[in-house]
Protein backbone atom coordinates (compact mmCIF):
# COMPACT_ATOMS: atom_id res chain seq x y z
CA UNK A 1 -68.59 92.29 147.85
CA UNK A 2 -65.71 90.76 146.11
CA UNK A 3 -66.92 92.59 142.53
CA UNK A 4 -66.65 95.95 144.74
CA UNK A 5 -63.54 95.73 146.28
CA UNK A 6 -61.93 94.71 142.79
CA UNK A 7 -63.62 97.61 140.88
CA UNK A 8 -61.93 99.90 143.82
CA UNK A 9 -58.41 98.41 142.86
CA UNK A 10 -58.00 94.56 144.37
CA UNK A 11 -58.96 92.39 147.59
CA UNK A 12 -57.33 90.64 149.83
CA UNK A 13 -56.74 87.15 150.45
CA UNK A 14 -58.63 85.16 152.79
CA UNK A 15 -57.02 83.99 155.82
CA UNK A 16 -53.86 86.05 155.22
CA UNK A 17 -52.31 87.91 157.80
CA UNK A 18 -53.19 91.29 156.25
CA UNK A 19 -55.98 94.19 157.09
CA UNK A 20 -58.44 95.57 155.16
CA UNK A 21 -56.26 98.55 154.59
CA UNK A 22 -53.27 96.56 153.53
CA UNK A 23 -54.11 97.05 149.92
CA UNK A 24 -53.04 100.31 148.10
CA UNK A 25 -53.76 101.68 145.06
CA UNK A 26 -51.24 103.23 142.65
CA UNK A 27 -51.79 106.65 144.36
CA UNK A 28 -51.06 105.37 147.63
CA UNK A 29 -54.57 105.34 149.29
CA UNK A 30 -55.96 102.23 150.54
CA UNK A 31 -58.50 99.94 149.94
CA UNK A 32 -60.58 101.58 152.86
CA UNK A 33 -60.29 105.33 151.43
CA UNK A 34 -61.56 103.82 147.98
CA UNK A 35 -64.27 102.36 149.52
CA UNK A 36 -65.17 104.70 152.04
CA UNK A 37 -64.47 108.35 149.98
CA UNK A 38 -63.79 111.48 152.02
CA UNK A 39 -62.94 109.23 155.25
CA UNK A 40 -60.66 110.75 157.86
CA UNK A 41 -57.03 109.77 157.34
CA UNK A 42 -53.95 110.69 159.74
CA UNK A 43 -51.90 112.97 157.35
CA UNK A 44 -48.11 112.23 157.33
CA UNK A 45 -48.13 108.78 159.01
CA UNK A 46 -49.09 105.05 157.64
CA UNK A 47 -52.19 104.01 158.83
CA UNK A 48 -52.30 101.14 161.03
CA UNK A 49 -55.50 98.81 161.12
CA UNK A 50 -58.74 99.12 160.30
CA UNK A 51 -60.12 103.06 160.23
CA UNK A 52 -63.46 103.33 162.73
CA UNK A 53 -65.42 103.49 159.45
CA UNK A 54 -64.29 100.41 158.59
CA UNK A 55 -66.45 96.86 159.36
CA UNK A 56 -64.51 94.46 161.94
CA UNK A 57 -65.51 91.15 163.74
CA UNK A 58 -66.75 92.77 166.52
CA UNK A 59 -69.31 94.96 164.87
CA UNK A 60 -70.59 92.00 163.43
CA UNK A 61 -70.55 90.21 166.80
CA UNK A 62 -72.79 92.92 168.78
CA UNK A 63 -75.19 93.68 166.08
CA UNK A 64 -75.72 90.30 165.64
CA UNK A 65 -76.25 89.44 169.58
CA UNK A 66 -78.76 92.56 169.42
CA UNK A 67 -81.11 91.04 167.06
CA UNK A 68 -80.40 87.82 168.62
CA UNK A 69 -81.72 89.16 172.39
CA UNK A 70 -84.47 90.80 170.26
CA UNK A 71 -85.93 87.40 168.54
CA UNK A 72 -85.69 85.61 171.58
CA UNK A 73 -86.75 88.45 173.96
CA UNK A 74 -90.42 88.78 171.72
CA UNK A 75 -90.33 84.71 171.53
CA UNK A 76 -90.48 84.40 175.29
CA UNK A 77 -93.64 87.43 175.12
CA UNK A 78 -95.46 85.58 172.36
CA UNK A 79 -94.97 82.09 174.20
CA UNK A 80 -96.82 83.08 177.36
CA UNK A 81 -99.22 85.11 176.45
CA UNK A 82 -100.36 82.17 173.81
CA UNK A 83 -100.85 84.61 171.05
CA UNK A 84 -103.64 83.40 168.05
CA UNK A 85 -102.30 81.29 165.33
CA UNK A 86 -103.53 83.99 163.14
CA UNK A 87 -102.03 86.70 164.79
CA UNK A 88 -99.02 84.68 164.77
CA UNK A 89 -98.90 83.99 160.93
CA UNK A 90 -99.65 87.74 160.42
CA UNK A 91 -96.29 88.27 162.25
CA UNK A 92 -94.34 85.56 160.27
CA UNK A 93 -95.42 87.09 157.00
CA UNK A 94 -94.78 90.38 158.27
CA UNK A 95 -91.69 89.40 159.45
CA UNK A 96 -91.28 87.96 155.61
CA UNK A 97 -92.06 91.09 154.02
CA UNK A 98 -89.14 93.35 155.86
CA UNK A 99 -86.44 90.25 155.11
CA UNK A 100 -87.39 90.29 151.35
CA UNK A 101 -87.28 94.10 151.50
CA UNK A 102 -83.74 94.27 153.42
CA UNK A 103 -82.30 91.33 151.24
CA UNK A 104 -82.97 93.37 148.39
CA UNK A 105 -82.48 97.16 149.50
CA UNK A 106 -79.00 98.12 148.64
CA UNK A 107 -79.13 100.54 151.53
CA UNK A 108 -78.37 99.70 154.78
CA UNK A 109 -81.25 99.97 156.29
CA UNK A 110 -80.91 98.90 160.63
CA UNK A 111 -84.36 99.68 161.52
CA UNK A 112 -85.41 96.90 158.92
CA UNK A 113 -83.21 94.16 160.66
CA UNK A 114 -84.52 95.21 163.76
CA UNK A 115 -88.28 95.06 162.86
CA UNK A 116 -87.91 91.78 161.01
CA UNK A 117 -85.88 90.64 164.39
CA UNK A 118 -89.02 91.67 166.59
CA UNK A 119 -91.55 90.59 164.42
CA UNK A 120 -89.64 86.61 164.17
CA UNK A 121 -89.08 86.67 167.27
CA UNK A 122 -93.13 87.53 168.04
CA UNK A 123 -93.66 85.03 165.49
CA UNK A 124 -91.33 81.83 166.72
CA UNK A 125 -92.68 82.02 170.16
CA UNK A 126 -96.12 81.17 168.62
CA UNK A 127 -94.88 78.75 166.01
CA UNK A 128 -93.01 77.26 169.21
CA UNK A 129 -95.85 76.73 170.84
CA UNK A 130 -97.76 74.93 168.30
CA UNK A 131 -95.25 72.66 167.36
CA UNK A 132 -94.71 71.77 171.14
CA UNK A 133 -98.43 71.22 171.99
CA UNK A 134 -98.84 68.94 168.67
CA UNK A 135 -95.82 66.96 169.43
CA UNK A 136 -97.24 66.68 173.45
CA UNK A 137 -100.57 65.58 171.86
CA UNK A 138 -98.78 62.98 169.45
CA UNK A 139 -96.96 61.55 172.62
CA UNK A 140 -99.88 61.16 174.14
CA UNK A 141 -99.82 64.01 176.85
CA UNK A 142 -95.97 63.63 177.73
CA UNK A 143 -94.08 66.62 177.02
CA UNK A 144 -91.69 65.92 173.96
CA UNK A 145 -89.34 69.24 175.47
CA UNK A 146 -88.84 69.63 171.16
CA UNK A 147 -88.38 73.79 171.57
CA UNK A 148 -85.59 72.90 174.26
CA UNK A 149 -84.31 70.16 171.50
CA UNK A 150 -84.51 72.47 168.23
CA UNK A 151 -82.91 74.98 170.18
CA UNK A 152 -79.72 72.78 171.59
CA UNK A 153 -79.40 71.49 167.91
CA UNK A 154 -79.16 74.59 166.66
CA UNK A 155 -76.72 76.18 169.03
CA UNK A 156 -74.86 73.00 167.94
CA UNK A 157 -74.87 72.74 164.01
CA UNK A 158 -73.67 76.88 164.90
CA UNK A 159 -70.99 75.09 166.80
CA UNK A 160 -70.12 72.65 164.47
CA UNK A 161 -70.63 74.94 161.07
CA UNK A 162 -68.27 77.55 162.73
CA UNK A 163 -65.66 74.95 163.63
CA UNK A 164 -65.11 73.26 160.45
CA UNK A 165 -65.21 76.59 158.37
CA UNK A 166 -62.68 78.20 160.68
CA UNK A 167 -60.29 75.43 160.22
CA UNK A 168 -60.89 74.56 156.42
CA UNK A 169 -62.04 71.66 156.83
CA UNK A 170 -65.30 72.97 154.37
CA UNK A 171 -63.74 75.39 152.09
CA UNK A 172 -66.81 78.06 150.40
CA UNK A 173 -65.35 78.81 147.28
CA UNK A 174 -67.13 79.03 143.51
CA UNK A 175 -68.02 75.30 143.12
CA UNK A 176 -69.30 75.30 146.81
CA UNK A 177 -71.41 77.93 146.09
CA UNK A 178 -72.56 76.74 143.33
CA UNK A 179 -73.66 73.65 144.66
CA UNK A 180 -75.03 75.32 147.38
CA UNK A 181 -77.33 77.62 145.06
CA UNK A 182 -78.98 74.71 143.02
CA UNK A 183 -79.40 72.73 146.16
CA UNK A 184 -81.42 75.52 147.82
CA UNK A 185 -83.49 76.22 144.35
CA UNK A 186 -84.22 72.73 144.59
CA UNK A 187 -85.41 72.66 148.00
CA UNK A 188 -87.52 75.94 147.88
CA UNK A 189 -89.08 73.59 144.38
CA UNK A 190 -89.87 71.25 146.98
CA UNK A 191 -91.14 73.44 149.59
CA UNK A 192 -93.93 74.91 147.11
CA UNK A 193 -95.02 72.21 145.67
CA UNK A 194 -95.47 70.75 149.40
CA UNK A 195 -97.34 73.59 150.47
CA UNK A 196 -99.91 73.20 147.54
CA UNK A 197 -99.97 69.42 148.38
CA UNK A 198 -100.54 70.05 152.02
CA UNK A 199 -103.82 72.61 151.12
CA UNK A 200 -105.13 69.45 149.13
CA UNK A 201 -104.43 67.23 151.73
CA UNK A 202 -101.56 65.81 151.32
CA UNK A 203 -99.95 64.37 154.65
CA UNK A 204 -102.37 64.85 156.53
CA UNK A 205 -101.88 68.89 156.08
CA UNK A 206 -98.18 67.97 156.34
CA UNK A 207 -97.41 68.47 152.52
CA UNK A 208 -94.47 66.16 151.75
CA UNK A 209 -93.29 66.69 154.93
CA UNK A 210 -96.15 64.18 156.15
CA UNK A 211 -95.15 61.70 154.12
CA UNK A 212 -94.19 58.80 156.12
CA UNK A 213 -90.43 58.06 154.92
CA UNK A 214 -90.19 60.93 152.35
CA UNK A 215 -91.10 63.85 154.87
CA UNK A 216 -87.98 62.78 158.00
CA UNK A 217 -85.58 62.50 154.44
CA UNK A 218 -87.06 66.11 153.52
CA UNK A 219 -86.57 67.34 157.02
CA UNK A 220 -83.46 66.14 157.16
CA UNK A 221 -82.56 68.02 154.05
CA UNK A 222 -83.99 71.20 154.89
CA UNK A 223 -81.49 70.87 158.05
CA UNK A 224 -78.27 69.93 156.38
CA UNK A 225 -78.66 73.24 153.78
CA UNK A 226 -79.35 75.42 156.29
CA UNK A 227 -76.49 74.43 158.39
CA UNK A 228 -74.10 74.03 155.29
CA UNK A 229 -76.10 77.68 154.85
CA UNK A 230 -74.14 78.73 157.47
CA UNK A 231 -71.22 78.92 156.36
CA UNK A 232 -72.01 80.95 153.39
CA UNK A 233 -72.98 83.76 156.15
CA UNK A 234 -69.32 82.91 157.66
CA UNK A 235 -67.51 83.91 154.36
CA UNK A 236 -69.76 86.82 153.81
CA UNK A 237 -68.74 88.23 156.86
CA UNK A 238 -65.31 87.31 156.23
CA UNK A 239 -64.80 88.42 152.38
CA UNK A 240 -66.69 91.98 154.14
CA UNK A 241 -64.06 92.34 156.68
CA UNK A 242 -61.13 91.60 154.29
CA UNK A 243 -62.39 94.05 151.44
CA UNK A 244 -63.04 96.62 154.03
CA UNK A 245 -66.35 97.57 153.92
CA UNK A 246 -68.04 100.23 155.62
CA UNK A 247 -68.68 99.96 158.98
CA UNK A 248 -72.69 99.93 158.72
CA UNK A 249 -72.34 96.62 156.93
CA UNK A 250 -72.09 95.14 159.83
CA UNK A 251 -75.59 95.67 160.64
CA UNK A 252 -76.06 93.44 156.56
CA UNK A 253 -74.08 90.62 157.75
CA UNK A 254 -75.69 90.22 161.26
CA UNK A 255 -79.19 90.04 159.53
CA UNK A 256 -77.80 87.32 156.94
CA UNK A 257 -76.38 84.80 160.11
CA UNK A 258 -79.77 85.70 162.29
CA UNK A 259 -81.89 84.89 159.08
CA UNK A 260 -80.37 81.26 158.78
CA UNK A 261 -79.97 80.45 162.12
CA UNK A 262 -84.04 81.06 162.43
CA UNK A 263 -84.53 78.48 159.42
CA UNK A 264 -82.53 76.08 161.04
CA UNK A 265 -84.48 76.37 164.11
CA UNK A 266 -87.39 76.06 162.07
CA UNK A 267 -86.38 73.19 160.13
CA UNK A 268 -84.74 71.36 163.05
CA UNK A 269 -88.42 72.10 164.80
CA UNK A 270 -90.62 70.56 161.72
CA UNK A 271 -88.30 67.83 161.99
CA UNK A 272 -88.22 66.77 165.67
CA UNK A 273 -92.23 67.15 165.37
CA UNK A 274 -92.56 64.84 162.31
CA UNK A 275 -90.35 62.33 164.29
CA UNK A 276 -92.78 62.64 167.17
CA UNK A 277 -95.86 62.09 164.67
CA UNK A 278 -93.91 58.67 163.16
């Protein structure tokens, strides 16, 4: 986003007071008419905020509470009606396959979001369920409430993420980034290699994840990047607004936040069910 809006003559900075059609080319247009061609302009008067074509906050906001209500909506289905594993992991991969192909699709394509949203969603309820019975089983019959757990955490590290990124406290620029991108290579590494361990036996199924000591440090991992993950989405939303992208971009950077937050989930689940199996 930031290599777009300088080939269409500059960006703005982040965190200034300005709008994303603030910047002007040496013809006078802005940013937004450079980025959006042909949009409608008011002829004879300076344009003041952002143009309806134009991506804002609050796009982001209600396509991002849409996919939300639609992962949780199909959780709640698949949860009581106790869908097969099987069925279930046809879902998840499913639900894979349409995030690989909208990560990668420069087009904006909503239906995508929305599928991989229903399909999750379908997915987590059954993954939920699982998780929740083993950890009930491990604590001998007592409910371990770990969904109810995974989910408060992750409301919270949302919290918390959105907090110290809003007031600078963690600053994303290039050496954040980069740290962030080797980190994440490193732990996807780690995630194959543990899924090849756990088909040989490894952990009792577990991977590296089931090994005593070594799995709760892994787990702990996996939550920390996805949280710090977070914040990546936050600046992508962010550098999108500033630059002025179109409006439909919104639907991008709602899919990018509901993506991580259903890792973290994940990742604060596998945790809080090794925990119960220590």
């Amino acid at each position: 986003m930031e290599q777009e809006a300088k080939r269409n003559g500059g960006f703005a900075t982040f965190g200034a007071a300005g709008s994303p059609t603030s910047a002007a080319g040496s013809t006078g247009a802005t940013l937004a008419d450079t980025i959006v061609p042909n949009a409608p302009t008011s002829t004879g008067a300076s344009t003041v905020g952002a143009p309806p074509t134009v991506i804002t906050l609050p796009d982001v906001v209600a396509k991002t509470a849409v996919m939300f209500v639609l992962v949780v909506g199909m959780a709640v289905i698949s949860w009581n009606l106790q869908i097969n594993y099987a069925i279930i992991m046809i879902a998840f991969f499913g639900a894979f396959g349409l995030g690989l192909w909208a990560s990668f699709s420069r087009t904006v394509r909503p239906a995508l979001y929305l599928g991989y949203a229903a399909l999750m969603g379908f997915a987590l309820g059954g993954i939920s369920l699982w998780y929740s019975t083993y950890a009930t089983e491990m604590n001998g019959g007592k409910n371990s409430n770990i969904v109810y757990q995974a989910v408060l955490g992750t409301f919270a590290a949302f919290a918390a993420m959105l907090f110290l990124y809003s007031t600078r406290i963690i600053k994303v620029n290039s050496f954040f980034v980069r740290v962030m991108s080797i980190a994440l290579l490193a732990y996807l590494g780690i995630a194959v290699f543990s899924l090849i361990a756990a088909i040989m036996g490894v952990g009792e199924g577990w991977g590296f994840y089931g090994v005593d000591g070594l799995g709760i440090l892994l787990c702990s991992a996996g939550v920390a990047l996805a949280a710090f993950s977070l914040a990546l989405d936050f600046k992508a939303i962010e550098t999108a607004i500033d630059v002025g992208l179109p409006e439909q971009e919104s639907w991008r950077c709602a899919f990018g936040l509901v993506v991580t937050l259903v890792w973290l989930y994940l990742e604060l689940l596998r945790l809080l069910a090794i925990l119960n199996r220590s």
